[in-house]
C-alpha atoms as a PDB file:
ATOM      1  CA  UNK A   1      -3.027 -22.025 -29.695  1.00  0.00           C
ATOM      2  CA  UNK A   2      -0.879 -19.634 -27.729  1.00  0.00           C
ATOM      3  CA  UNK A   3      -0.855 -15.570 -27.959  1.00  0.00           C
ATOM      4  CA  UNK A   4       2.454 -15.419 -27.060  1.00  0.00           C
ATOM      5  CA  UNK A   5       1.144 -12.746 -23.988  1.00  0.00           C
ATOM      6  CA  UNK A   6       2.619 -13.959 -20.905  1.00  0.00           C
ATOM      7  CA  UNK A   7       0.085 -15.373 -18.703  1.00  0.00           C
ATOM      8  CA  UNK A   8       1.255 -12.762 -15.565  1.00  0.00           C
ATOM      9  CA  UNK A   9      -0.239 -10.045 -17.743  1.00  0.00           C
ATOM     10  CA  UNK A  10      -3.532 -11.488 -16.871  1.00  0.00           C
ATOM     11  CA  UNK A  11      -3.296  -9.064 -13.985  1.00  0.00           C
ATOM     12  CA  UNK A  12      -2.948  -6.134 -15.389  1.00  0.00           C
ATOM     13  CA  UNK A  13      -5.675  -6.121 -18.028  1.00  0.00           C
ATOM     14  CA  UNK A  14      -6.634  -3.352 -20.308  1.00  0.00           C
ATOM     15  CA  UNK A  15      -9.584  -2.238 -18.488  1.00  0.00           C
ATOM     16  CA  UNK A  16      -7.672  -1.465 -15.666  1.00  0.00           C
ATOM     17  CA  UNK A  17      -4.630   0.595 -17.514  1.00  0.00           C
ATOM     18  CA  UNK A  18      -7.494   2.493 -18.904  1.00  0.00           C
ATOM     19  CA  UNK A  19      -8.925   3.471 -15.329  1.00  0.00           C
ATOM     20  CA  UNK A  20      -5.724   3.874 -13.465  1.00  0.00           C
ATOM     21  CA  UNK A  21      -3.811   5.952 -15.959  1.00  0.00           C
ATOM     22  CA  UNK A  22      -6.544   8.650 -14.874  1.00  0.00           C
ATOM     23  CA  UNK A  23      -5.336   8.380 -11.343  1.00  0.00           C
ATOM     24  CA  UNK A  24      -2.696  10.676  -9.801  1.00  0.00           C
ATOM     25  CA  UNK A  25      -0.867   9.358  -6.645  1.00  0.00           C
ATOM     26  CA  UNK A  26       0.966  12.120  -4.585  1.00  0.00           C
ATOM     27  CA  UNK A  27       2.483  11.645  -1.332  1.00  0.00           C
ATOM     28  CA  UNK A  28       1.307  13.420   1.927  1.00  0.00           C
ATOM     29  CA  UNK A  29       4.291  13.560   3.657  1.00  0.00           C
ATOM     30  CA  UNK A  30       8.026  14.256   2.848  1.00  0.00           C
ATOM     31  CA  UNK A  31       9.961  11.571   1.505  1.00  0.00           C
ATOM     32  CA  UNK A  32      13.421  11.074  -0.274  1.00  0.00           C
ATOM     33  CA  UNK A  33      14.451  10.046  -3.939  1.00  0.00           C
ATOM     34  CA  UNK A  34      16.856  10.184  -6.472  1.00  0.00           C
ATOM     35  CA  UNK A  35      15.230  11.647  -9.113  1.00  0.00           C
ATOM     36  CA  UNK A  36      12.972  14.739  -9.909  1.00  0.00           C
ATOM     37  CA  UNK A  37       9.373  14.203  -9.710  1.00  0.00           C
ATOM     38  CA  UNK A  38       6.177  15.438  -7.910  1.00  0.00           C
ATOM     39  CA  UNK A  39       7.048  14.885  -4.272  1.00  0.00           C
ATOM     40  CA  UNK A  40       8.716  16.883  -1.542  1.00  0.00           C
ATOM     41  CA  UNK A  41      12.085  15.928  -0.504  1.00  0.00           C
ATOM     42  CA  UNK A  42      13.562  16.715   3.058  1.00  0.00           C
ATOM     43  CA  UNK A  43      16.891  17.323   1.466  1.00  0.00           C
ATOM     44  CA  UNK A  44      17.273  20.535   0.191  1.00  0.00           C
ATOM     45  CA  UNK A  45      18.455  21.475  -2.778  1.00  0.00           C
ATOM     46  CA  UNK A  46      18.045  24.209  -5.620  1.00  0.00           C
ATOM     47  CA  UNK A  47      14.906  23.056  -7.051  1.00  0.00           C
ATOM     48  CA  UNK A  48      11.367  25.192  -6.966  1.00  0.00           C
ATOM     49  CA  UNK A  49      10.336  26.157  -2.998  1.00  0.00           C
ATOM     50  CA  UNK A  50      12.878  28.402  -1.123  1.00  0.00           C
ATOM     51  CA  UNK A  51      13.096  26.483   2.638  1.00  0.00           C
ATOM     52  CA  UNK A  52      16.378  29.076   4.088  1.00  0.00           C
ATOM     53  CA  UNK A  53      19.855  30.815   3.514  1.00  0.00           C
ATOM     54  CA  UNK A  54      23.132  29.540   4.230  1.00  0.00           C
ATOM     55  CA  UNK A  55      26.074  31.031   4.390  1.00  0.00           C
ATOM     56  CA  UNK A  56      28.354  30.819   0.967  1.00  0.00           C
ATOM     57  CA  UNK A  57      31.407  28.681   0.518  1.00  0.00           C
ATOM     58  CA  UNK A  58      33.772  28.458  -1.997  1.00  0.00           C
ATOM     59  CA  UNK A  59      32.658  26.055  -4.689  1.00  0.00           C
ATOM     60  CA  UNK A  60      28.865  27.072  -4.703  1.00  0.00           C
ATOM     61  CA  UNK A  61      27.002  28.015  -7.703  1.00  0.00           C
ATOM     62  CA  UNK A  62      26.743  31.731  -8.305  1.00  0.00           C
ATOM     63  CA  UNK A  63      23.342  31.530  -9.797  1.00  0.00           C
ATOM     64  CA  UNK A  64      22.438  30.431  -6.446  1.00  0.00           C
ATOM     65  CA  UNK A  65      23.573  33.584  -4.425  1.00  0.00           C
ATOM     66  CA  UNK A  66      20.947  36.537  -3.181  1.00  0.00           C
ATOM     67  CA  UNK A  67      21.810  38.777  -4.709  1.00  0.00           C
ATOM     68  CA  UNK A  68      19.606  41.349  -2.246  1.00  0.00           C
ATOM     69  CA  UNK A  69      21.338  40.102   0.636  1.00  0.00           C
ATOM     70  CA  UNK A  70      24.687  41.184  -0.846  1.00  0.00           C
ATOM     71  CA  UNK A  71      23.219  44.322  -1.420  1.00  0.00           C
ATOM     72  CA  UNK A  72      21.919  44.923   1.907  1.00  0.00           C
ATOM     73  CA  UNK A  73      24.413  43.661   4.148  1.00  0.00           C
ATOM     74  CA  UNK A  74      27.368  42.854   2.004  1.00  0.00           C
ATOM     75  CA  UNK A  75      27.330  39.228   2.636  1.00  0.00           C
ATOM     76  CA  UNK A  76      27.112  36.175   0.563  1.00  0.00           C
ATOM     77  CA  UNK A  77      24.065  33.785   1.195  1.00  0.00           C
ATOM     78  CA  UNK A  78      22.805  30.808  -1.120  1.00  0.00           C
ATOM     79  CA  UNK A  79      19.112  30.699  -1.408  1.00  0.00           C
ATOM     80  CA  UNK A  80      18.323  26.598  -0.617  1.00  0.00           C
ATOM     81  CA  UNK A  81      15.001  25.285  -1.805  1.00  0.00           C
ATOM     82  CA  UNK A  82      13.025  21.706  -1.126  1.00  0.00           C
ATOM     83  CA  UNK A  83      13.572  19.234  -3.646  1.00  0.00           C
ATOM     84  CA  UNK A  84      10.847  17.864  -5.608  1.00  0.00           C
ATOM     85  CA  UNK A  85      11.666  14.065  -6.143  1.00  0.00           C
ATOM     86  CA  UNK A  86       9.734  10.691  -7.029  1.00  0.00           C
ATOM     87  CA  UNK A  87       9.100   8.719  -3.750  1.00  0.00           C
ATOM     88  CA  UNK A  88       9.275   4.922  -2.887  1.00  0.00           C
ATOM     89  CA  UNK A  89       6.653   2.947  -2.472  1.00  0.00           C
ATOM     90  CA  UNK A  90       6.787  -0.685  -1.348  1.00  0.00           C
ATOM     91  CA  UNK A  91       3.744  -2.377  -1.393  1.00  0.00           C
ATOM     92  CA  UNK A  92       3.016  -5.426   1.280  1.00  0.00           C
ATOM     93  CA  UNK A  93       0.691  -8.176  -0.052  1.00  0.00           C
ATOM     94  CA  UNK A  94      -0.705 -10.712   2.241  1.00  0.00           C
ATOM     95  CA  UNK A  95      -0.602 -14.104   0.906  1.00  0.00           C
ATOM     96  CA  UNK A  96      -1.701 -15.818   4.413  1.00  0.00           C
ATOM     97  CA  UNK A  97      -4.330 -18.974   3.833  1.00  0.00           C
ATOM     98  CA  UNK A  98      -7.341 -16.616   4.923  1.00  0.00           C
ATOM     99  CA  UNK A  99      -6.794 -14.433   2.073  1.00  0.00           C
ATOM    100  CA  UNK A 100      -8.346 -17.282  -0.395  1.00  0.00           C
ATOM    101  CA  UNK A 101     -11.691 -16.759   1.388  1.00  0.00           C
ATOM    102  CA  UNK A 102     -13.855 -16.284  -2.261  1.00  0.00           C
ATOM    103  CA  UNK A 103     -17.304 -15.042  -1.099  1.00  0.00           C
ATOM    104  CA  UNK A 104     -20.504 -15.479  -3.204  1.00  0.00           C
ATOM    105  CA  UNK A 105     -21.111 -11.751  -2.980  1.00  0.00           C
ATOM    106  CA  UNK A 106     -17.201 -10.933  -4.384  1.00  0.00           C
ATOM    107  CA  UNK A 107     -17.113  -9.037  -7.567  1.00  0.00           C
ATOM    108  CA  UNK A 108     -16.625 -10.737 -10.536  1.00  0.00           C
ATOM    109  CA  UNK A 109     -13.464 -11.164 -13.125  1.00  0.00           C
ATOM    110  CA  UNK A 110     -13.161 -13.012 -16.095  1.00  0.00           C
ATOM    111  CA  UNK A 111     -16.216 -14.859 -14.851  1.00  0.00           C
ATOM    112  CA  UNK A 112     -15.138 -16.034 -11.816  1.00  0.00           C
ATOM    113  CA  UNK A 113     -15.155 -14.906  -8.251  1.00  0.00           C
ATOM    114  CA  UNK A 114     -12.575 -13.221  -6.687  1.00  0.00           C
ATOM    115  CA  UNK A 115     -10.852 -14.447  -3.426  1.00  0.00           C
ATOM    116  CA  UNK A 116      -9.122 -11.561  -1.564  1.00  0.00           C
ATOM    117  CA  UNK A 117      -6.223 -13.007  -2.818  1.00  0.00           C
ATOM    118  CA  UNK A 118      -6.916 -12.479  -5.849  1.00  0.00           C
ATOM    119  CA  UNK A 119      -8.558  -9.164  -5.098  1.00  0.00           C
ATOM    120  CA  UNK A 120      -5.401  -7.768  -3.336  1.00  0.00           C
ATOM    121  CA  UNK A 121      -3.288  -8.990  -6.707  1.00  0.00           C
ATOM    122  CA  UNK A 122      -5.324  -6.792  -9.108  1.00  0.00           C
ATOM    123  CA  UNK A 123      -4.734  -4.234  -6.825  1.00  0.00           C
ATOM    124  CA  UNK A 124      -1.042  -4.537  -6.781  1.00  0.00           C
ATOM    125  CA  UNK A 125      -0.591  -5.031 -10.127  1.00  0.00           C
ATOM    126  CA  UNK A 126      -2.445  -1.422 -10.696  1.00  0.00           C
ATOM    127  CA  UNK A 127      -0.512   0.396  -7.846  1.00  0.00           C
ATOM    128  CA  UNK A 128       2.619  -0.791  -9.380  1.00  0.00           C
ATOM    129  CA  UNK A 129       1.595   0.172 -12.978  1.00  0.00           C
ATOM    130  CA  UNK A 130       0.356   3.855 -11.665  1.00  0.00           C
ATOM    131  CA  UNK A 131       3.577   4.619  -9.542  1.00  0.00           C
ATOM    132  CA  UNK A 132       6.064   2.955 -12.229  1.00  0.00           C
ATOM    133  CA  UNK A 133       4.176   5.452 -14.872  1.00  0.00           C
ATOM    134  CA  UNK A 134       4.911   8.267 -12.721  1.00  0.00           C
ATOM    135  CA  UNK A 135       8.880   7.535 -12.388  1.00  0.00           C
ATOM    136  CA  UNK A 136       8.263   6.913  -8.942  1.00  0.00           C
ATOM    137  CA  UNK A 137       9.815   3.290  -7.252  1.00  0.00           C
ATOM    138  CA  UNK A 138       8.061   0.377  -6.878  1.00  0.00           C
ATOM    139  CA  UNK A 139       8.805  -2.526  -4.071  1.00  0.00           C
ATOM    140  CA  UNK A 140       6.768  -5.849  -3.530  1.00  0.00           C
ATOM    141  CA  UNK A 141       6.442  -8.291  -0.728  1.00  0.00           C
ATOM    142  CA  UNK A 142       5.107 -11.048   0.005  1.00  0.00           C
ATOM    143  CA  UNK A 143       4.166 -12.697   3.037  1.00  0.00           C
ATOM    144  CA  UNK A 144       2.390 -14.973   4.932  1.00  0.00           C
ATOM    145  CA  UNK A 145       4.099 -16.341   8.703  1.00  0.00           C
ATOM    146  CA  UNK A 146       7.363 -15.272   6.758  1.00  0.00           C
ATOM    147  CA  UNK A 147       8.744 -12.851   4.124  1.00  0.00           C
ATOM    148  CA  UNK A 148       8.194 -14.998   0.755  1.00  0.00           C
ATOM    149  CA  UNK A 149       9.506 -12.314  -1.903  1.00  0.00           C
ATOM    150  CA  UNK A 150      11.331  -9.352  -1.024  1.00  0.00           C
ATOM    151  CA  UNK A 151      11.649  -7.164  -4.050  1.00  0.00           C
ATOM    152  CA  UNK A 152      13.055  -3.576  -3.373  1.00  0.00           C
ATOM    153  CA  UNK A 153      11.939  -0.478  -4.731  1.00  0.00           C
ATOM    154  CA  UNK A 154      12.566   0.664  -8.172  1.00  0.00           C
ATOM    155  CA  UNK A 155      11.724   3.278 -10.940  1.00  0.00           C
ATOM    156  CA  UNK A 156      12.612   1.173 -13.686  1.00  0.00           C
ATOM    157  CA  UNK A 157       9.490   0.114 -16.097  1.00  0.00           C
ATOM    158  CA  UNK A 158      10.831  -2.981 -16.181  1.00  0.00           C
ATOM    159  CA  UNK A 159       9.990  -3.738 -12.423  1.00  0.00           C
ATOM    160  CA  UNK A 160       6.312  -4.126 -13.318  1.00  0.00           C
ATOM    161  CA  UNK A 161       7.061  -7.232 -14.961  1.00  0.00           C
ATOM    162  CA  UNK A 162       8.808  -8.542 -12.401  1.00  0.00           C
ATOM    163  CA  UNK A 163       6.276  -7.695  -9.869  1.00  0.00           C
ATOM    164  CA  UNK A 164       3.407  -9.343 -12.010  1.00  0.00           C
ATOM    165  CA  UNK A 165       5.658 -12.197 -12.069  1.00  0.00           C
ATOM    166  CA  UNK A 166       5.475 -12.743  -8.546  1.00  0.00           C
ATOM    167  CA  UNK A 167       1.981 -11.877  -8.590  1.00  0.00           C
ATOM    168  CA  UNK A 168       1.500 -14.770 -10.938  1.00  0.00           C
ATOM    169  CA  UNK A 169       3.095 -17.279  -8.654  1.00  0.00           C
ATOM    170  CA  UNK A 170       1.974 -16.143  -5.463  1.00  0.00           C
ATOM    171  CA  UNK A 171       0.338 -18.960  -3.497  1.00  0.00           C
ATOM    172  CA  UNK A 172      -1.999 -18.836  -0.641  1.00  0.00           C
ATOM    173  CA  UNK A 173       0.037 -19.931   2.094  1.00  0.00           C
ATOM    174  CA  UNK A 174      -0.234 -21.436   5.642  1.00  0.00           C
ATOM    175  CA  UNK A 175      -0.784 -18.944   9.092  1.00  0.00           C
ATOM    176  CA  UNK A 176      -0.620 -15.411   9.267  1.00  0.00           C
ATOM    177  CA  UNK A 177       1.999 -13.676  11.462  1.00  0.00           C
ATOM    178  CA  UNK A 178       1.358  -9.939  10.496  1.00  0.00           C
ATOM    179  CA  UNK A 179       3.260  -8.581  13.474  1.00  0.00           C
ATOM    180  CA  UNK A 180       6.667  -9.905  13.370  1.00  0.00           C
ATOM    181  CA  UNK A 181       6.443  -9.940   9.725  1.00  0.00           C
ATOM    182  CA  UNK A 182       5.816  -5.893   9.659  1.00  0.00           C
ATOM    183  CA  UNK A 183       8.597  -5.464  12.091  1.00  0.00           C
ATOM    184  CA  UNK A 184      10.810  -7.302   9.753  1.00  0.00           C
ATOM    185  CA  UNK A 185       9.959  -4.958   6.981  1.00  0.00           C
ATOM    186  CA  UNK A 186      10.262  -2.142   8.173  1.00  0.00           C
ATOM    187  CA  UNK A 187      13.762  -2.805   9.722  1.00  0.00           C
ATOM    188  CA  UNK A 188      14.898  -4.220   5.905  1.00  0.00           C
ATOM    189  CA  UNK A 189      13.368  -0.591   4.073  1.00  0.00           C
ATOM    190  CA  UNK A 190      15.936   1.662   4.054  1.00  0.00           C
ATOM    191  CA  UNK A 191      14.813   4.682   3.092  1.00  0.00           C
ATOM    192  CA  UNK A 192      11.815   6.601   3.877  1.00  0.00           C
ATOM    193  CA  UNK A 193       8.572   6.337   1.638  1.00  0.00           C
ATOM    194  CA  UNK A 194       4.941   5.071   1.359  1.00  0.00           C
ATOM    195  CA  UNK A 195       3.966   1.352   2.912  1.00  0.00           C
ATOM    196  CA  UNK A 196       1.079   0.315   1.371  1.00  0.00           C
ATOM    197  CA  UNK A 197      -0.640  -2.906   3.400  1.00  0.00           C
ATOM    198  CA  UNK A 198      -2.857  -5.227   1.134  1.00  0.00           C
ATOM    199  CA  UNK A 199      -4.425  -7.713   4.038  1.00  0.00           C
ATOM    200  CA  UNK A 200      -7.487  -8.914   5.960  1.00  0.00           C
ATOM    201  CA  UNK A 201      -5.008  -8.464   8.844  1.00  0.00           C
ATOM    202  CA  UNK A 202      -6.105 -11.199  10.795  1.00  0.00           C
ATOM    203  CA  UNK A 203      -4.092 -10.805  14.284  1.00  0.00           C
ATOM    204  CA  UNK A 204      -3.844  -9.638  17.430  1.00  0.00           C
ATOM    205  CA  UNK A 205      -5.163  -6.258  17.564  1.00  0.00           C
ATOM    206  CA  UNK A 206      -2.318  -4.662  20.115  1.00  0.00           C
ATOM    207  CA  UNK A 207       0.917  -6.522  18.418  1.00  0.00           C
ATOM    208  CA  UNK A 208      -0.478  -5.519  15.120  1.00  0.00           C
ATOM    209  CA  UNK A 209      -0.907  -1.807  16.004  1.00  0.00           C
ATOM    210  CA  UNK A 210       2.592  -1.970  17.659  1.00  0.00           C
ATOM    211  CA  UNK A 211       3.915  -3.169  14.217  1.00  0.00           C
ATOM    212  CA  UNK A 212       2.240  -0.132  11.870  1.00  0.00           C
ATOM    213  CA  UNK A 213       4.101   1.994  14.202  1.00  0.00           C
ATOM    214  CA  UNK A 214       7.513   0.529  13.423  1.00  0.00           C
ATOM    215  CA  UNK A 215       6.491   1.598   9.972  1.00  0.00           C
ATOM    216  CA  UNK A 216       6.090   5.154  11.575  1.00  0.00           C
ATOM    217  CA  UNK A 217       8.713   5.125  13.490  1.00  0.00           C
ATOM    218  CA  UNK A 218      10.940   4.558  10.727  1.00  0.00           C
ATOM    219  CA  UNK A 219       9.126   7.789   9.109  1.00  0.00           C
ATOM    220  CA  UNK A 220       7.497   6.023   6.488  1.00  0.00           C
ATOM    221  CA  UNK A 221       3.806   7.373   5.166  1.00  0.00           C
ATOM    222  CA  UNK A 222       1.591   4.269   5.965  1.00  0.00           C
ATOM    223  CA  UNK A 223      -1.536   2.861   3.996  1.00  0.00           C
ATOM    224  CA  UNK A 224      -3.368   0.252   5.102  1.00  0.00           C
ATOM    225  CA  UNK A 225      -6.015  -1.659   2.223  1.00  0.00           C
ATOM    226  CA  UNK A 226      -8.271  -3.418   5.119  1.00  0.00           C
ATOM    227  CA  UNK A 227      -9.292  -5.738   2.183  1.00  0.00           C
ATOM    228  CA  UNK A 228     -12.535  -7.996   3.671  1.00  0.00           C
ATOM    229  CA  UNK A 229     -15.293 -10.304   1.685  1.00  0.00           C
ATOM    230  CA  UNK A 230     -18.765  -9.075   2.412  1.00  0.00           C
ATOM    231  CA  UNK A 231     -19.920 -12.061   4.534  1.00  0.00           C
ATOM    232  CA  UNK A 232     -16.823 -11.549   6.718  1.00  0.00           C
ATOM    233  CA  UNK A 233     -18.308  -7.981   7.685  1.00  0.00           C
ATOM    234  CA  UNK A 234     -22.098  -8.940   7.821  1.00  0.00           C
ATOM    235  CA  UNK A 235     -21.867 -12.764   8.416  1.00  0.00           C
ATOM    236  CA  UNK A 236     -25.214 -13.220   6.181  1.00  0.00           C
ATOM    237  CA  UNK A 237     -25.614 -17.139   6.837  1.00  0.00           C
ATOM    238  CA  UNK A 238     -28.857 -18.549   8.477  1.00  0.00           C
ATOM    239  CA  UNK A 239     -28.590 -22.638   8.116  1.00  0.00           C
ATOM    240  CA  UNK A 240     -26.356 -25.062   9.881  1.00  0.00           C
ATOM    241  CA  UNK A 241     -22.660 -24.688   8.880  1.00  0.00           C
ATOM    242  CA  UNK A 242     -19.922 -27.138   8.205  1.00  0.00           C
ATOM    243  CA  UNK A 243     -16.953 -24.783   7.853  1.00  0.00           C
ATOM    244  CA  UNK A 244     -13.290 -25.580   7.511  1.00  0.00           C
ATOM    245  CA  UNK A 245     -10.538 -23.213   9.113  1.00  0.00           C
ATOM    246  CA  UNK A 246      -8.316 -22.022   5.592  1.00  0.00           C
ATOM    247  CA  UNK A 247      -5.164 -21.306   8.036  1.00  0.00           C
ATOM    248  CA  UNK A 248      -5.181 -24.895   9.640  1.00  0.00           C
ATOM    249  CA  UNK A 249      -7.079 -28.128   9.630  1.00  0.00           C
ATOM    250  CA  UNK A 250      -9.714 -26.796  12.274  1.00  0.00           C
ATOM    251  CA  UNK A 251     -12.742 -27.847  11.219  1.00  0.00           C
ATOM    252  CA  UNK A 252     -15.868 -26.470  12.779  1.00  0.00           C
ATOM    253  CA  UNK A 253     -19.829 -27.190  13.006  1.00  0.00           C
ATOM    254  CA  UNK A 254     -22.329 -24.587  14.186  1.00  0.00           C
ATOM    255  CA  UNK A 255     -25.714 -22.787  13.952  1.00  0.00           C
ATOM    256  CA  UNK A 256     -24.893 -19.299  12.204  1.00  0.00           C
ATOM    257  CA  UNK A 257     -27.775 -17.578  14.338  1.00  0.00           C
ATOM    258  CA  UNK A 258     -26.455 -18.619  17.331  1.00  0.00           C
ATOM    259  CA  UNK A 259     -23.070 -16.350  17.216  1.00  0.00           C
ATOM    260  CA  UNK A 260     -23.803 -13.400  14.647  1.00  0.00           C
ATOM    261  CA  UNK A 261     -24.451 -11.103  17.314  1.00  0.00           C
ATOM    262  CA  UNK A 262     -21.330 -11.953  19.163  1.00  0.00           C
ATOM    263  CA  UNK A 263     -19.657 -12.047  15.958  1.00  0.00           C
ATOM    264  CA  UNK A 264     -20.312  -9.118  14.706  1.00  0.00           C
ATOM    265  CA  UNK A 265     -19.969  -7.291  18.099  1.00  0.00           C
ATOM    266  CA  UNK A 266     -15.886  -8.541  17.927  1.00  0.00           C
ATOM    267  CA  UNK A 267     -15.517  -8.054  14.167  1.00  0.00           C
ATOM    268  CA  UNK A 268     -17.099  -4.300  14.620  1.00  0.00           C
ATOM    269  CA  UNK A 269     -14.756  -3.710  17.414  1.00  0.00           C
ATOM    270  CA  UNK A 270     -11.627  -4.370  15.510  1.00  0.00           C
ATOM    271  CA  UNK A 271     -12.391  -2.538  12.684  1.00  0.00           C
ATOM    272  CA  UNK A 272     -13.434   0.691  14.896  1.00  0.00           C
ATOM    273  CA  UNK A 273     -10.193  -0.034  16.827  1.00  0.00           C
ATOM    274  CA  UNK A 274      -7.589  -0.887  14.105  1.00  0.00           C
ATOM    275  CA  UNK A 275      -9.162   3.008  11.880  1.00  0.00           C
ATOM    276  CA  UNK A 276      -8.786   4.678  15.442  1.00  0.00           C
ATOM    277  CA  UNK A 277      -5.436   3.545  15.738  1.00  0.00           C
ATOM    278  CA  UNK A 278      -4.427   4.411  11.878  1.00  0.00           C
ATOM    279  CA  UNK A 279      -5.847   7.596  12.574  1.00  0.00           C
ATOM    280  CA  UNK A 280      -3.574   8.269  15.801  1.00  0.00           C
ATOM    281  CA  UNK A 281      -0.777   7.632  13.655  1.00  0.00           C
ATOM    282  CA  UNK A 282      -1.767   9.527  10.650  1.00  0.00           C
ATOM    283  CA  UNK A 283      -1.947   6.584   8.570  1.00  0.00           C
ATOM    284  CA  UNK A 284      -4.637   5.708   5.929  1.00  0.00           C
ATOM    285  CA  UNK A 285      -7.082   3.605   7.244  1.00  0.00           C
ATOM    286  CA  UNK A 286      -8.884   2.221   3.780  1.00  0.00           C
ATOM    287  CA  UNK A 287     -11.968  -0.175   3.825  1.00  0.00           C
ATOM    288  CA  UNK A 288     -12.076  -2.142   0.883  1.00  0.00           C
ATOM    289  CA  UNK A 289     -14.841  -5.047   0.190  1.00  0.00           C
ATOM    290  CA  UNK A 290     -14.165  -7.534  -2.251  1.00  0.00           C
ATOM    291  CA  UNK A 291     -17.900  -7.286  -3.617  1.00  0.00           C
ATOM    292  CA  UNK A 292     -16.492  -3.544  -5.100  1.00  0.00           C
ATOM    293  CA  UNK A 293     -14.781  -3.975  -8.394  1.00  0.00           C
ATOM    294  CA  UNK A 294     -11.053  -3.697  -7.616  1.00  0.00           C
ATOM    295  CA  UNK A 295     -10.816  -0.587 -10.413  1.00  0.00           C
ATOM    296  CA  UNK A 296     -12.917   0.963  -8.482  1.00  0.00           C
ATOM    297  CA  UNK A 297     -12.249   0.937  -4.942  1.00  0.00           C
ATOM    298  CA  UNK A 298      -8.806   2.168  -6.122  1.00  0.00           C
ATOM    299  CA  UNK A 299      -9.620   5.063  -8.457  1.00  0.00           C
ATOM    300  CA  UNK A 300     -11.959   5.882  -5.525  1.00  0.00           C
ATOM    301  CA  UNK A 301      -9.656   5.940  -2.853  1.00  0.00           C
ATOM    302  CA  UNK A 302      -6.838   7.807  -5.437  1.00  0.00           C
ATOM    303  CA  UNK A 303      -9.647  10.277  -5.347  1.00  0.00           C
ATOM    304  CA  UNK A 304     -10.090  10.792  -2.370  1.00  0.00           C
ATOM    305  CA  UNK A 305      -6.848  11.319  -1.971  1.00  0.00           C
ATOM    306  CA  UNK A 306      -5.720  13.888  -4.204  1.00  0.00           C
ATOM    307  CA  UNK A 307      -8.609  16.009  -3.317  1.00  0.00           C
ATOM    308  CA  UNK A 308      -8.125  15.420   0.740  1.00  0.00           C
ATOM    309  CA  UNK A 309     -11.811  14.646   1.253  1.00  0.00           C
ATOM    310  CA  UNK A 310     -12.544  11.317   3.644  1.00  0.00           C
END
């Protein structure tokens, strides 16, 4: 018996509407758009905050002219203000082969365990469903050692659907390439916005940092989701292990004990490294661990956030 609901809804479920429709997402930085909203614009325009004079020009608005200025000096300025507008957001989900890692300490949906790919889905669907509710524009990649869907940014409602639809097909792929792949991006975004980075991020530490700066460089607000399954940042296993590599057909047999120091020494390192560097660019670094429900990590970092605390 069918519902007649189509089965990419499944990412978007009720329970998470109801959370994220509490959520407020404001950008940090200046960005441009087309259409009023909540955000500040580096054009300038006659909107609420006063940024300078100009000199008046035939054609300009009267209601725009100050009036005090006229009476002081006898000449005709037009008071400019910052816009207010919605922003663009394009959100980057990693679709690599390590991304299906589903740990036994992952939280739970629908009775089942989540992989990270799955994890990072839920995610996007809710980002997209918060910013589309706010008028603001929506993008969606996905990628894995190439660009699999490039959908750009819109403020239509209609672009949640199709970003659940790609949601719904996306496939765990083959290798990561995270650096070229960023570069790519950010070359093919065209206007300045928010980059938000759904990934394990499984690279090379210096290309990868290289690559979030392209995203800076091209004077985009970054945020990077560091999304990680519990035993990949505590490595909790104590017998023998048979384990096969999910990004090739590596297959590996060792004593657990014998390299969680080491381990966790290099795992430690990247993490401290990859914040530090997220920090030097004035990017959101954000932890997430798939054991958290998805709803919350979110609504926790939206909090966060708004208030400017963490």
């Amino acid at each position: 018996m069918t519902t007649g609901i189509p089965s990419y809804m499944r990412w978007l479920p009720g329970k998470t509407t109801s959370t994220i429709v509490r959520c407020e997402f404001l950008a940090r930085g200046m960005v441009d758009g087309f259409i009023s909203g909540r955000h500040r614009s580096p054009k300038k325009g006659f909107s609420v905050e006063f940024a300078e004079h100009r000199q008046y020009v035939p054609g300009d608005d009267l209601r725009n002219l100050d009036w005090r200025v006229l009476a002081r000096k006898d000449r005709h300025y037009i008071k400019q203000y910052v816009e207010e507008t919605n922003l663009r957001a394009t959100i980057l989900l990693d679709c690599s082969g390590s991304m299906d890692y589903r740990g036994e300490h992952a939280a739970e949906f629908d009775g089942r365990k989540l992989s990270k790919l799955e994890y990072g889905k839920y995610m996007a669907a809710a980002l997209t469903y918060l910013l589309i509710g706010q008028q603001d524009g929506v993008g969606y990649v996905q990628f894995d050692n190439k660009i699999r869907d490039f959908l750009p940014p819109k403020a239509r409602a209609s672009q949640v659907r199709f970003v659940l639809d790609l949601l719904e097909k996306a496939e765990p792929g083959g290798e990561s390439a995270i650096a070229p792949i960023f570069d790519e991006i950010a070359e093919r975004i065209p206007h300045r916005g928010v980059v938000i980075i759904i990934s394990d991020l499984f690279d090379t530490l210096e290309p990868l940092l290289k690559a979030l700066h392209h995203f800076k460089f091209r004077r985009h607000e970054v945020i990077v989701l560091h999304t990680m399954a519990e035993e990949e940042l505590t490595f909790p296993f104590d017998s023998f292990m048979h384990i096969q590599d999910l990004e090739s057909p590596t297959e590996l047999q060792f004593d657990p004990k014998s390299i969680r120091a080491h381990y966790l020494e290099n795992v430690n390192a990247f993490i401290d490294a990859l914040k530090g560097g997220c920090s030097q660019m004035q990017a959101d670094y954000v932890p997430i661990n798939t054991k958290v429900p998805f709803e919350k990590a979110l609504s926790d970092y939206l909090a966060k956030r708004r208030t400017g605390v963490g």
